[in-house]
N, C-alpha and C. Protein backbone atom coordinates (compact mmCIF):
# COMPACT_ATOMS: atom_id res chain seq x y z
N UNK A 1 -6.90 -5.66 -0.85
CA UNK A 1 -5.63 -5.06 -1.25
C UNK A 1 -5.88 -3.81 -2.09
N UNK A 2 -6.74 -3.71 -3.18
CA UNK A 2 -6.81 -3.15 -4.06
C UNK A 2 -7.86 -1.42 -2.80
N UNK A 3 -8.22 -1.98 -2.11
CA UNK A 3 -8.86 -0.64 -0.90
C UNK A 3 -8.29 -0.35 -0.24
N UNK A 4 -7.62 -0.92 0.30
CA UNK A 4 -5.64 -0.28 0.93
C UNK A 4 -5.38 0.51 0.19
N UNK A 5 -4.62 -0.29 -1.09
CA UNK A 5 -3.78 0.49 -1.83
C UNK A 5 -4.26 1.55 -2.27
N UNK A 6 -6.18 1.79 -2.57
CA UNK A 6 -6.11 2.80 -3.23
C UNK A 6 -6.75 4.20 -1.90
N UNK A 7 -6.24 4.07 -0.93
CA UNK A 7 -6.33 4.91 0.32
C UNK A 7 -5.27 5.52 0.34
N UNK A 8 -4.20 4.36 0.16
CA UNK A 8 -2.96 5.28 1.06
C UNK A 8 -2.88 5.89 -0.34
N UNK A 9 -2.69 5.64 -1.91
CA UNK A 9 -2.53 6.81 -2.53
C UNK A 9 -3.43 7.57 -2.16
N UNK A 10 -4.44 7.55 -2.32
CA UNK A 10 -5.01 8.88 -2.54
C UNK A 10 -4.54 9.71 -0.89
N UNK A 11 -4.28 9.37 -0.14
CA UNK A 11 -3.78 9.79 1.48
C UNK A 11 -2.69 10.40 0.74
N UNK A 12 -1.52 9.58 0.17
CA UNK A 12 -0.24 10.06 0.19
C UNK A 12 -0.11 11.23 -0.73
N UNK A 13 -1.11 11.20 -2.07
CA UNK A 13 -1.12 12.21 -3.03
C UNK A 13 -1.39 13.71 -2.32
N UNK A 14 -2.64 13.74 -1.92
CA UNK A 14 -2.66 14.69 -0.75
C UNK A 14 -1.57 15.26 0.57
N UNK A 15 -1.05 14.14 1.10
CA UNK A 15 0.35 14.77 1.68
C UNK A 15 1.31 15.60 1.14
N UNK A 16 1.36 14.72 -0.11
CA UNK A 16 2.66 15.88 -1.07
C UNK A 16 2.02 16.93 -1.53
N UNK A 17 0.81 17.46 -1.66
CA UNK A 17 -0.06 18.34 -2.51
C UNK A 17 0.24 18.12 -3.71
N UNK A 18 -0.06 17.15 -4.34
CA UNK A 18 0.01 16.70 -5.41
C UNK A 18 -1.59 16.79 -6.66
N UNK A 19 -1.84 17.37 -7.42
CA UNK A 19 -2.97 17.95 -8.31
C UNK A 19 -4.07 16.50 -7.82
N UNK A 20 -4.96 17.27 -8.28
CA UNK A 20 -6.41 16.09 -8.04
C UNK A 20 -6.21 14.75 -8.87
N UNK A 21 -5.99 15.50 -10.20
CA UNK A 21 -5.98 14.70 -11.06
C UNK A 21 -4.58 13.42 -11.03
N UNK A 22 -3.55 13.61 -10.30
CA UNK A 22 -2.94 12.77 -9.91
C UNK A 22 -3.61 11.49 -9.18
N UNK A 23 -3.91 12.42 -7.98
CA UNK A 23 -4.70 11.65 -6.90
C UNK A 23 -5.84 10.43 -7.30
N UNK A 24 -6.54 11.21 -8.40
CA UNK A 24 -7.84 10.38 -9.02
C UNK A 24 -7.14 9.21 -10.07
N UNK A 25 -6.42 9.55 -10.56
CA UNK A 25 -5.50 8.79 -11.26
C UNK A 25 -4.82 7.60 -10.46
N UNK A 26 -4.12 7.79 -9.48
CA UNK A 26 -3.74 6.57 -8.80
C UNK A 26 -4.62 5.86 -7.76
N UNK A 27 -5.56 6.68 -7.38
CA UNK A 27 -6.56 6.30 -6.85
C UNK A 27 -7.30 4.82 -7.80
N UNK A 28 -7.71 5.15 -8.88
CA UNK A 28 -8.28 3.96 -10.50
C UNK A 28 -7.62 3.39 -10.51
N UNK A 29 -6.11 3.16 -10.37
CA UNK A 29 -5.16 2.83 -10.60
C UNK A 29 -4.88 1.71 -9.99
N UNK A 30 -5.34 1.58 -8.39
CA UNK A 30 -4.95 0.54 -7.45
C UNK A 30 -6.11 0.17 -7.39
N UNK A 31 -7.55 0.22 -7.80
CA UNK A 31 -8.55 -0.50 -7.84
C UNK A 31 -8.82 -1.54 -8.89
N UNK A 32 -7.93 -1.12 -10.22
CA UNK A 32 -7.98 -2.19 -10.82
C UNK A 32 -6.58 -2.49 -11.91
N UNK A 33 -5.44 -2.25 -10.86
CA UNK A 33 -4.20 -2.83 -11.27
C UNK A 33 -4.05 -4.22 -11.25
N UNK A 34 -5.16 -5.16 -10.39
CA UNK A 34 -4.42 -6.40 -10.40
C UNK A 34 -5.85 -7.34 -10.98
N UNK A 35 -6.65 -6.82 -12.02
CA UNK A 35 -7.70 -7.10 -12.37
C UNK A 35 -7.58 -8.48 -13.03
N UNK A 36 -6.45 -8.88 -13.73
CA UNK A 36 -6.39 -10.04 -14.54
C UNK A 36 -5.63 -11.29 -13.36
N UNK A 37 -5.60 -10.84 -12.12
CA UNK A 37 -5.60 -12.00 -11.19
C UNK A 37 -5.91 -11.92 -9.79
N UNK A 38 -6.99 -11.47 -9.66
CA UNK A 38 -8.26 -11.46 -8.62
C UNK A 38 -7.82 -12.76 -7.52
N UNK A 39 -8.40 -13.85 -8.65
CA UNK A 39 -8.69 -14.93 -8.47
C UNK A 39 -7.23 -15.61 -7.95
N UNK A 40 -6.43 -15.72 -8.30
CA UNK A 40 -4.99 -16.11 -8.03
C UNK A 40 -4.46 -15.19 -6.52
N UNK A 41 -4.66 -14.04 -6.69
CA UNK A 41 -4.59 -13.24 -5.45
C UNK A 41 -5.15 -13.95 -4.33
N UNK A 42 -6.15 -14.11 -4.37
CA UNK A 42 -6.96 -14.96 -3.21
C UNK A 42 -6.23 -16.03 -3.04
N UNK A 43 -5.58 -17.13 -4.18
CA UNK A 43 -5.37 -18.13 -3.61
C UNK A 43 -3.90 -17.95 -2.90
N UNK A 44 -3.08 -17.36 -3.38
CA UNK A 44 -2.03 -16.98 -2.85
C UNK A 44 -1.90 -16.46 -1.58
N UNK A 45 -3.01 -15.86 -1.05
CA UNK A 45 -3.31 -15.07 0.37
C UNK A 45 -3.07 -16.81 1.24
N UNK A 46 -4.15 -17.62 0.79
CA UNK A 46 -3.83 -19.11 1.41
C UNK A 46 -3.22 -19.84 1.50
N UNK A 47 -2.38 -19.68 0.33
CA UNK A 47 -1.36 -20.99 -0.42
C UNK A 47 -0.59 -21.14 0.93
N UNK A 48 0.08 -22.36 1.22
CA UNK A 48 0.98 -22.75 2.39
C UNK A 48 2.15 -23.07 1.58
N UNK A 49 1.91 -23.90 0.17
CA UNK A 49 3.45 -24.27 -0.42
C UNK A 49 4.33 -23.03 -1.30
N UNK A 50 5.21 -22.95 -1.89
CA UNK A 50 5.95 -21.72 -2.63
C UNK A 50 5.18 -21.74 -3.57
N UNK A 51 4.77 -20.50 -4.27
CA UNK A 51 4.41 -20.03 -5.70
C UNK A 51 5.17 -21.11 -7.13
N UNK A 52 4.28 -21.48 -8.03
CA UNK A 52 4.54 -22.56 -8.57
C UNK A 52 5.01 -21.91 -10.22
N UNK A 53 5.36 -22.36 -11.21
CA UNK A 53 5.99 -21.33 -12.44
C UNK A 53 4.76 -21.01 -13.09
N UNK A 54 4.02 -21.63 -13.22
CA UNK A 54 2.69 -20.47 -14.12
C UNK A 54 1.99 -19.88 -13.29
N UNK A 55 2.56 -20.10 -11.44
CA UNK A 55 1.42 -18.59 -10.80
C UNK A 55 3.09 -17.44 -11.02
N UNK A 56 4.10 -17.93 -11.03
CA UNK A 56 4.89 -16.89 -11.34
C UNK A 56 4.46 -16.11 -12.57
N UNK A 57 4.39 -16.78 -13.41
CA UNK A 57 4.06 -16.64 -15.12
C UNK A 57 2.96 -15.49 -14.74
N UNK A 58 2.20 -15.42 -13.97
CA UNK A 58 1.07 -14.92 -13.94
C UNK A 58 0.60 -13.66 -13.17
N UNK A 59 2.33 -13.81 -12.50
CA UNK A 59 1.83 -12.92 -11.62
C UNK A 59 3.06 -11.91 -12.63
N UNK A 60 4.28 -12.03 -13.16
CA UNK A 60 4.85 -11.35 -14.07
C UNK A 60 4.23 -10.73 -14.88
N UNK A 61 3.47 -11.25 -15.69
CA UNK A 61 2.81 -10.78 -16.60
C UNK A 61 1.40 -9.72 -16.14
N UNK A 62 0.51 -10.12 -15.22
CA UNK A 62 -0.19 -9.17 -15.01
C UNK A 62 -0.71 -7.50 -14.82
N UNK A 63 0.64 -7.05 -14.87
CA UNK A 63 0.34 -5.57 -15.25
C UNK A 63 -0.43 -5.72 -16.97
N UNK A 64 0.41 -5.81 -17.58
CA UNK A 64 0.45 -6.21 -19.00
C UNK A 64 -0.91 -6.60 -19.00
N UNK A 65 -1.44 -7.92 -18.35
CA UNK A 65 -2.62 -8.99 -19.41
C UNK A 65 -3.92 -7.52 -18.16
N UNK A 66 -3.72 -7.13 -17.16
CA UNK A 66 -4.69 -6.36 -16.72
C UNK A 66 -4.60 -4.95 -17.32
N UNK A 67 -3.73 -4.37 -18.11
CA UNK A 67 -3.57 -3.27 -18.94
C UNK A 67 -4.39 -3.45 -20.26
N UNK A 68 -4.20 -4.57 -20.86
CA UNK A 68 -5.10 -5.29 -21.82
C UNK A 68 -6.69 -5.37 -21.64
N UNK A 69 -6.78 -5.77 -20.28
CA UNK A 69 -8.26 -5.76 -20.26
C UNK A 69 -8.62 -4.52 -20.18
N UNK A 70 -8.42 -3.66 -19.49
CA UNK A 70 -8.80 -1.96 -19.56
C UNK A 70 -8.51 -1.79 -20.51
N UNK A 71 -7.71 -2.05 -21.76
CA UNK A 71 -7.67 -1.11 -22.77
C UNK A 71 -8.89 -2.01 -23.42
N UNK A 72 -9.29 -3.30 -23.87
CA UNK A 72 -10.62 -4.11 -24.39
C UNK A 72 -11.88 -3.14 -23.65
N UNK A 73 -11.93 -2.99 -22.37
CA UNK A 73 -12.99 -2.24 -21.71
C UNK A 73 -13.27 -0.80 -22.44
N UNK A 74 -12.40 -0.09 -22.72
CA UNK A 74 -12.27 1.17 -23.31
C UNK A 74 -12.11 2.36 -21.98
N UNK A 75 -11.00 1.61 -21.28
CA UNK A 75 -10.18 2.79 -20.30
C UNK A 75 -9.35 3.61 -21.66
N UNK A 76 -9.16 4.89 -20.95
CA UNK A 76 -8.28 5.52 -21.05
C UNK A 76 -7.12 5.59 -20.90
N UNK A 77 -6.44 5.78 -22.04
CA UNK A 77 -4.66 5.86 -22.03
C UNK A 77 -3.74 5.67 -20.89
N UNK A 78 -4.22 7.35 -20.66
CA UNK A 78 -3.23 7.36 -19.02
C UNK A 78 -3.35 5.93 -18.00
N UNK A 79 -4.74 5.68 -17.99
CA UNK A 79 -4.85 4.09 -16.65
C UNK A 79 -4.55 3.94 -17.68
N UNK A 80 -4.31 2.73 -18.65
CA UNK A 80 -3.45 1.50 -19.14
C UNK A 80 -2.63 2.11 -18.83
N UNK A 81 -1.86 2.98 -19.17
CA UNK A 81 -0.39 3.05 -18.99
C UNK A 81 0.27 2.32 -17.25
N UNK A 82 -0.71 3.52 -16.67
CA UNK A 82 -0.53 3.46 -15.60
C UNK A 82 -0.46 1.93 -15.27
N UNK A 83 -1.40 1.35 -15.15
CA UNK A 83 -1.52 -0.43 -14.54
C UNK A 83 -0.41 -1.49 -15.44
N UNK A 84 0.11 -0.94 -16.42
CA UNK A 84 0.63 -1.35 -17.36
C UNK A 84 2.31 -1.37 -16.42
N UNK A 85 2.43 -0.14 -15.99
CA UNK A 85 4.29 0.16 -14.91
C UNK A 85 3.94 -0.18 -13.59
N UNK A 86 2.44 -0.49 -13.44
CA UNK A 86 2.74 0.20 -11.63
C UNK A 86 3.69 -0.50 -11.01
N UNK A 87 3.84 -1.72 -11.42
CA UNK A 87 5.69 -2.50 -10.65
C UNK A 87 6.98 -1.66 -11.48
N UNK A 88 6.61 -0.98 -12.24
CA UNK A 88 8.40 0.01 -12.57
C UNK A 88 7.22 1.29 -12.88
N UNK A 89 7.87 1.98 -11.80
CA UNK A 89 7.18 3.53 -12.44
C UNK A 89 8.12 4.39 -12.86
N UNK A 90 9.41 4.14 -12.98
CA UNK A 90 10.73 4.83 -13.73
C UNK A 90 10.34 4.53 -15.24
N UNK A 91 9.26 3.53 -15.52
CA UNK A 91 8.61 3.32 -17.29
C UNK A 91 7.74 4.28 -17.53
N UNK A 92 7.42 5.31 -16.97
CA UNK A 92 6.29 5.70 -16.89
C UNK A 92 6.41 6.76 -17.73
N UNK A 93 5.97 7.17 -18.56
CA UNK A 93 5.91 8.85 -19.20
C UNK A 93 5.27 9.83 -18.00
N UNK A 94 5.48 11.29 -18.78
CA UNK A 94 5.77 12.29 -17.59
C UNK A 94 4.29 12.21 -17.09
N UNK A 95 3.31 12.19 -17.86
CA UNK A 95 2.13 12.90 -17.24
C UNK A 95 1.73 11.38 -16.25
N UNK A 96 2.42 10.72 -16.45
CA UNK A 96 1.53 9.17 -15.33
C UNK A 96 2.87 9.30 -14.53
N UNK A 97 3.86 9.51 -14.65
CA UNK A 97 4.99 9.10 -13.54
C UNK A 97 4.26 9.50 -11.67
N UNK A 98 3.97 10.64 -12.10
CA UNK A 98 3.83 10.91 -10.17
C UNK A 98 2.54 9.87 -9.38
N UNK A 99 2.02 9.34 -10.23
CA UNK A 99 0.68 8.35 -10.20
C UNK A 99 1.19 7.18 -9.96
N UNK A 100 2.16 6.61 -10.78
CA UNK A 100 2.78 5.46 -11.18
C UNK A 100 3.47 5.76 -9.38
N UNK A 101 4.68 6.47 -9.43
CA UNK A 101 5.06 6.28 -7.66
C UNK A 101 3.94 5.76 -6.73
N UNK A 102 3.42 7.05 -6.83
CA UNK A 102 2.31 6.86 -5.56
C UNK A 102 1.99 5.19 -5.98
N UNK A 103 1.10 4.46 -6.74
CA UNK A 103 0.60 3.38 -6.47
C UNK A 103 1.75 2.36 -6.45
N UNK A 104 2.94 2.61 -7.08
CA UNK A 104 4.50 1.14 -6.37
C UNK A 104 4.08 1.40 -5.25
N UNK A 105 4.65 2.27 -4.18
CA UNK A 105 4.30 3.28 -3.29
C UNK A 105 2.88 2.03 -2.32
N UNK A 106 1.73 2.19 -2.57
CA UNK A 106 1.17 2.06 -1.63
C UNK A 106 0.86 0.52 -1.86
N UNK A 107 1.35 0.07 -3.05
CA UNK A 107 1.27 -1.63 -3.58
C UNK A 107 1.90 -2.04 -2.36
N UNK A 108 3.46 -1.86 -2.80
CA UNK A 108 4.05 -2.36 -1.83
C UNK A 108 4.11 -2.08 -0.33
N UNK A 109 3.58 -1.20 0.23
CA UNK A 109 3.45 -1.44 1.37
C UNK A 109 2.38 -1.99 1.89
N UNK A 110 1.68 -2.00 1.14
CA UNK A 110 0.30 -3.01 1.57
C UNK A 110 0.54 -4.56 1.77
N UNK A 111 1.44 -4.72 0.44
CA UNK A 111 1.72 -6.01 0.33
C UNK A 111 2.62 -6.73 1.71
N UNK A 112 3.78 -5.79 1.94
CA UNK A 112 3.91 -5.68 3.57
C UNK A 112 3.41 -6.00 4.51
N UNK A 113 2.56 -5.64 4.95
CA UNK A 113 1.91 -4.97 5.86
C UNK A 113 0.74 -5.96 5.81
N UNK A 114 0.21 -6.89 4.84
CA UNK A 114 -1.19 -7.79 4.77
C UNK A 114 0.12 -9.69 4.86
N UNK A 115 -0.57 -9.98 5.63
CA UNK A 115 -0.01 -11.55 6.34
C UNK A 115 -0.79 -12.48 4.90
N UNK A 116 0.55 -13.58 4.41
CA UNK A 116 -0.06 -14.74 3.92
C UNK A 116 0.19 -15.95 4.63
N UNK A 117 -0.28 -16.94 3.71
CA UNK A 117 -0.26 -18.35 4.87
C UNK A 117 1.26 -18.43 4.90
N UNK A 118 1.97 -18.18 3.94
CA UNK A 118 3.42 -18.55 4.11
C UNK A 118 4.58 -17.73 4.63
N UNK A 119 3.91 -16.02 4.77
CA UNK A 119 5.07 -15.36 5.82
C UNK A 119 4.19 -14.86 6.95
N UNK A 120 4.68 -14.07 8.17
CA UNK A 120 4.27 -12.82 8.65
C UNK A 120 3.88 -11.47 7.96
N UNK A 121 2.84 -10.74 8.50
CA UNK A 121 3.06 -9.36 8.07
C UNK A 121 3.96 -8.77 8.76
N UNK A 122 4.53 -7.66 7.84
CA UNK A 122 5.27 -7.20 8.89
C UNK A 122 4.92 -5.91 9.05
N UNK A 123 5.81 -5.47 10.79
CA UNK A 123 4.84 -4.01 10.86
C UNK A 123 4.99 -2.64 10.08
N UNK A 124 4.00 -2.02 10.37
CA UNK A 124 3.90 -0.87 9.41
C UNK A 124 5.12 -0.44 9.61
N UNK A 125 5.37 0.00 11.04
CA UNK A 125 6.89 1.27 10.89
C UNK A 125 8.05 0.33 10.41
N UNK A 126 7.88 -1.17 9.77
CA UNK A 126 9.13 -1.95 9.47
C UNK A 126 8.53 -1.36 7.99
N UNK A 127 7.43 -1.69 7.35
CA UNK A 127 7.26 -1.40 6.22
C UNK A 127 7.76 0.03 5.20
N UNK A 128 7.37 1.06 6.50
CA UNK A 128 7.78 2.46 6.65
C UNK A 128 9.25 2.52 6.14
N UNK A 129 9.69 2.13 7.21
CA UNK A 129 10.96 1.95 6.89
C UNK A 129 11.80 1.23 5.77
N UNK A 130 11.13 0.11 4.99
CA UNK A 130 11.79 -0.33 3.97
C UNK A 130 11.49 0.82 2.64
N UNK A 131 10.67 1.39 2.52
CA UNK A 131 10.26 1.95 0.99
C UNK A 131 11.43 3.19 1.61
N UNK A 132 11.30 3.79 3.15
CA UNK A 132 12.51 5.12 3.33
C UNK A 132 13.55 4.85 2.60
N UNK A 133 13.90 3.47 2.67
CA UNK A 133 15.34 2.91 2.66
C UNK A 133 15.40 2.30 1.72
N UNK A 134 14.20 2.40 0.38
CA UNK A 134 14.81 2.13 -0.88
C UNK A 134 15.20 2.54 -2.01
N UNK A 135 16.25 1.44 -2.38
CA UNK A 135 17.34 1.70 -3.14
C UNK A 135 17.35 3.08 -4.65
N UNK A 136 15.91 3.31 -4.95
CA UNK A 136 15.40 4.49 -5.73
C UNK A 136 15.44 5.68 -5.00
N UNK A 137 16.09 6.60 -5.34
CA UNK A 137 15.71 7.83 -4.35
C UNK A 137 14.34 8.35 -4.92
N UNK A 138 13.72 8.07 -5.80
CA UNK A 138 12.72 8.67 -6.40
C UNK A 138 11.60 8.37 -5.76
N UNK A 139 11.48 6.60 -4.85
CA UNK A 139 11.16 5.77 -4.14
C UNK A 139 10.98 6.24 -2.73
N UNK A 140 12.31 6.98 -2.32
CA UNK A 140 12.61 7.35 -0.96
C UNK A 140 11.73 8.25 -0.71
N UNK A 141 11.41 9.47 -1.62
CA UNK A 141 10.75 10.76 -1.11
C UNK A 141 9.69 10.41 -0.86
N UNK A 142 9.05 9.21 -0.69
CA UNK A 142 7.47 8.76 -0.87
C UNK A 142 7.18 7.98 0.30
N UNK A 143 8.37 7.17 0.76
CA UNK A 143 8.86 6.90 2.16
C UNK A 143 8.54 7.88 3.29
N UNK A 144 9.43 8.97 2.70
CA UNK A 144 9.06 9.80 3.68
C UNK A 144 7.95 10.34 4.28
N UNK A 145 7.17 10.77 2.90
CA UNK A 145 5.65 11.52 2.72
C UNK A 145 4.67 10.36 3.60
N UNK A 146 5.14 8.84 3.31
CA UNK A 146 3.76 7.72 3.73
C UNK A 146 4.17 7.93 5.45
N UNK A 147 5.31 8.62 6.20
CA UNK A 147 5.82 7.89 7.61
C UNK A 147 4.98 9.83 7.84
N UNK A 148 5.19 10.37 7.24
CA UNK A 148 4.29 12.05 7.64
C UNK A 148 3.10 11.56 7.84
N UNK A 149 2.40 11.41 6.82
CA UNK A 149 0.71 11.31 6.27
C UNK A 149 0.00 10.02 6.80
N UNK A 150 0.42 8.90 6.97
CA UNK A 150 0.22 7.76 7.55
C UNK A 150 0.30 7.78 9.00
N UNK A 151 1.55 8.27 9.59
CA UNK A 151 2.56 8.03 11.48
C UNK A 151 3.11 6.70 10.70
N UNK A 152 3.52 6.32 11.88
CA UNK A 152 4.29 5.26 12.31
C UNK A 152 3.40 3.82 12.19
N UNK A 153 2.39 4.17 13.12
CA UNK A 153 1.32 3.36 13.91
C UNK A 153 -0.25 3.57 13.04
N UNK A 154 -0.40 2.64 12.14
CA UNK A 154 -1.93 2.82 11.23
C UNK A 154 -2.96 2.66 12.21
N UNK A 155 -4.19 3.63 12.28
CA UNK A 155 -5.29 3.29 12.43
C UNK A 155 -5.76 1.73 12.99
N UNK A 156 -6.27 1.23 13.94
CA UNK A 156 -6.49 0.13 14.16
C UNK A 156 -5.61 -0.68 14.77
N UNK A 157 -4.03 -0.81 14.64
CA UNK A 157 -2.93 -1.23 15.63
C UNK A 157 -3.45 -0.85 16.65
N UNK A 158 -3.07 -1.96 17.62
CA UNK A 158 -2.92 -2.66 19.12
C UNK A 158 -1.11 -1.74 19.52
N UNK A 159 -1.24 -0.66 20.28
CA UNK A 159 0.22 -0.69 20.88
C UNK A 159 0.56 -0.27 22.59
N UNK A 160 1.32 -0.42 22.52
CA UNK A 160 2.08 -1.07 24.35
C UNK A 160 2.74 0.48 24.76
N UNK A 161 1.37 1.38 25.91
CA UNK A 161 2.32 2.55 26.38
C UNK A 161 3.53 2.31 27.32
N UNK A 162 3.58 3.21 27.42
CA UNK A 162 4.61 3.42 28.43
C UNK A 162 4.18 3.21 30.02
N UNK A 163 3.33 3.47 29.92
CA UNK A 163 2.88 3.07 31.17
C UNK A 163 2.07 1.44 31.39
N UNK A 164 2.16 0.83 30.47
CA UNK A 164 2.11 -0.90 30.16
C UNK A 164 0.70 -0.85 29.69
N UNK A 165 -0.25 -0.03 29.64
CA UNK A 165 -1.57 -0.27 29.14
C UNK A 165 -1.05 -0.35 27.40
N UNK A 166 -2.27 -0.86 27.02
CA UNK A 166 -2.78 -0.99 25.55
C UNK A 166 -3.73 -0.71 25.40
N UNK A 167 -3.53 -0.05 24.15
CA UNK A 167 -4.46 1.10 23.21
C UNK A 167 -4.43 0.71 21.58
N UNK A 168 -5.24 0.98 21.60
CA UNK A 168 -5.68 0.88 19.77
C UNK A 168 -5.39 2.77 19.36
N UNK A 169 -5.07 2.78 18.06
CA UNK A 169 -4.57 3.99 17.33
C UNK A 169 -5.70 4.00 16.59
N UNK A 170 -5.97 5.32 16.92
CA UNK A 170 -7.58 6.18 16.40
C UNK A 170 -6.68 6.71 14.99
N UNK A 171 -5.87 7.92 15.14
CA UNK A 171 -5.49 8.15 14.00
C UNK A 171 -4.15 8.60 14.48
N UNK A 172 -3.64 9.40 13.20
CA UNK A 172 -2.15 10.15 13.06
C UNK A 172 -2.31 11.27 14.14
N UNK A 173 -1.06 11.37 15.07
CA UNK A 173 -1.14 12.31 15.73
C UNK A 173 -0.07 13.45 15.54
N UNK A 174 0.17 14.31 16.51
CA UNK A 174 1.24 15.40 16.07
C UNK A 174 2.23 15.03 15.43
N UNK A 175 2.78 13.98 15.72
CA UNK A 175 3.66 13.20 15.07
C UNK A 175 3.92 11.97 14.50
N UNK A 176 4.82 11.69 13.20
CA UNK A 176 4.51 10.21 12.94
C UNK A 176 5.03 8.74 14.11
N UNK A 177 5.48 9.31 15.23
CA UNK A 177 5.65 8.26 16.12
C UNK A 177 4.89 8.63 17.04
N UNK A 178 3.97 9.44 16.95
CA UNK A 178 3.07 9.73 17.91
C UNK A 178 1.29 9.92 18.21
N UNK A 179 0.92 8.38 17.84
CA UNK A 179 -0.71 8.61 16.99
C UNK A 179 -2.03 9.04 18.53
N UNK A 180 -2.79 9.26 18.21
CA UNK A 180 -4.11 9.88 19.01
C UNK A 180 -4.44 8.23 19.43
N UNK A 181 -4.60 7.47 20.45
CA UNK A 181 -5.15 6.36 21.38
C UNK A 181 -6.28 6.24 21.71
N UNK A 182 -7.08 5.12 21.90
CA UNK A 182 -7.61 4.95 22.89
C UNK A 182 -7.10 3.79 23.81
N UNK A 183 -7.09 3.65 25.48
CA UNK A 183 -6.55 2.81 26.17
C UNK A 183 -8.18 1.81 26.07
N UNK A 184 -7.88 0.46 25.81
CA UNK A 184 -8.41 -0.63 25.84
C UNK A 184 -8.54 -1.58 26.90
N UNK A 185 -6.70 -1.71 27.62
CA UNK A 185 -6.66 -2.65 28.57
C UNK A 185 -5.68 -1.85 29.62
N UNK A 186 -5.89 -2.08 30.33
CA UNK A 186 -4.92 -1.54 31.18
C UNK A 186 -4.13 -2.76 31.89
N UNK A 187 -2.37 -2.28 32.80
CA UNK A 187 -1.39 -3.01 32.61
C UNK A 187 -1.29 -4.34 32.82
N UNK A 188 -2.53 -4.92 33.73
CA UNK A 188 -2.53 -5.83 33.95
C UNK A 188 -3.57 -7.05 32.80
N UNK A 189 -3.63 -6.27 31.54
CA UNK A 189 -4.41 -6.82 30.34
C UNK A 189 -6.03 -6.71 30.74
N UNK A 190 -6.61 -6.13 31.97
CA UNK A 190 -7.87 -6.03 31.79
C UNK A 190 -8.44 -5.08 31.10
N UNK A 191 -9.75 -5.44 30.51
CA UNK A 191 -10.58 -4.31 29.65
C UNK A 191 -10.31 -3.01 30.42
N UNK A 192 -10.51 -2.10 29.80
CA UNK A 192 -11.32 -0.60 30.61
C UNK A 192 -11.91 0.00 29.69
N UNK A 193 -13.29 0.41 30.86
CA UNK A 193 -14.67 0.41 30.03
C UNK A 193 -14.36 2.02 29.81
């Protein structure tokens, strides 16, 4: 999660042309925002029953108790702050706010977008589409920038042409509904070499 998240920022920071030092900033940011529950993360990826009140407890609190440990480590200001909002980046003072987006920003669509034992993932252009369409406009412009800089269709998706073959997505193509392929199977599901 934490190598997702800290791709598509640094991907998305670069889309907006957004300073380095942003970029490097939310980049640290999603590598060790969820440092004080590693371990709980994992189990939650497995868990089959609902989240129980002290993994809630735990998972509430973790900006906070993983802001704590970087500041014991002797991080710097800006990261605590930063890991401290990345679930509200409207908390953010000015010089971390555009950092703070970007990593809500690529948290949550990761979080999307990665399957646990107890839901589906769901797909990217659904994911795409929820941050377009949320309720922050501050939120929205970042929507937009991840459906530019990302496409539609991530890297590695399986998708269904038009002409019934399937192809895996190499990368972003001219357009965000339109990524660079390779054909894998053709219509009748056999390989092609």
């Amino acid at each position: 999660h934490a190598l997702l998240c800290a791709a598509i920022a640094w991907r998305l920071a670069h889309s907006l042309g957004l300073a380095e030092e942003v970029a490097c900033l939310a980049l640290t940011g999603a590598l060790v925002m969820n440092v004080s529950m590693t371990r709980l993360q994992d189990e939650l990826a497995l868990q089959s029953g609902p989240v129980t009140a002290a993994q809630r407890e735990s998972i509430d609190d973790h900006p906070f108790a993983s802001a704590a440990i970087l500041g014991a480590a002797g991080a710097d200001e800006p990261l605590i702050e930063l890991v401290r909002v990345h679930h509200h980046p409207d908390w953010a003072t000015v010089g971390v706010q555009e950092a703070a987006g970007l990593l809500y920003v690529a948290d949550i669509f990761a979080a999307k977008i990665s399957p646990r034992a107890t839901r589906r993932a769901l797909l990217s252009q659904q994911a795409v589409r929820d941050i377009y369409l949320h309720e922050n406009p501050g939120i929205r412009q970042y929507g937009a920038a991840l459906a530019k800089s990302l496409g539609i269709h991530l890297p590695g998706c399986l998708v269904r042409l038009a002409s019934g073959e399937t192809a895996v997505v190499l990368r972003q193509g001219p357009r965000a509904d339109w990524p660079s392929v390779a054909v894998i199977a053709n219509r009748e599901g056999l390989p092609v070499t």
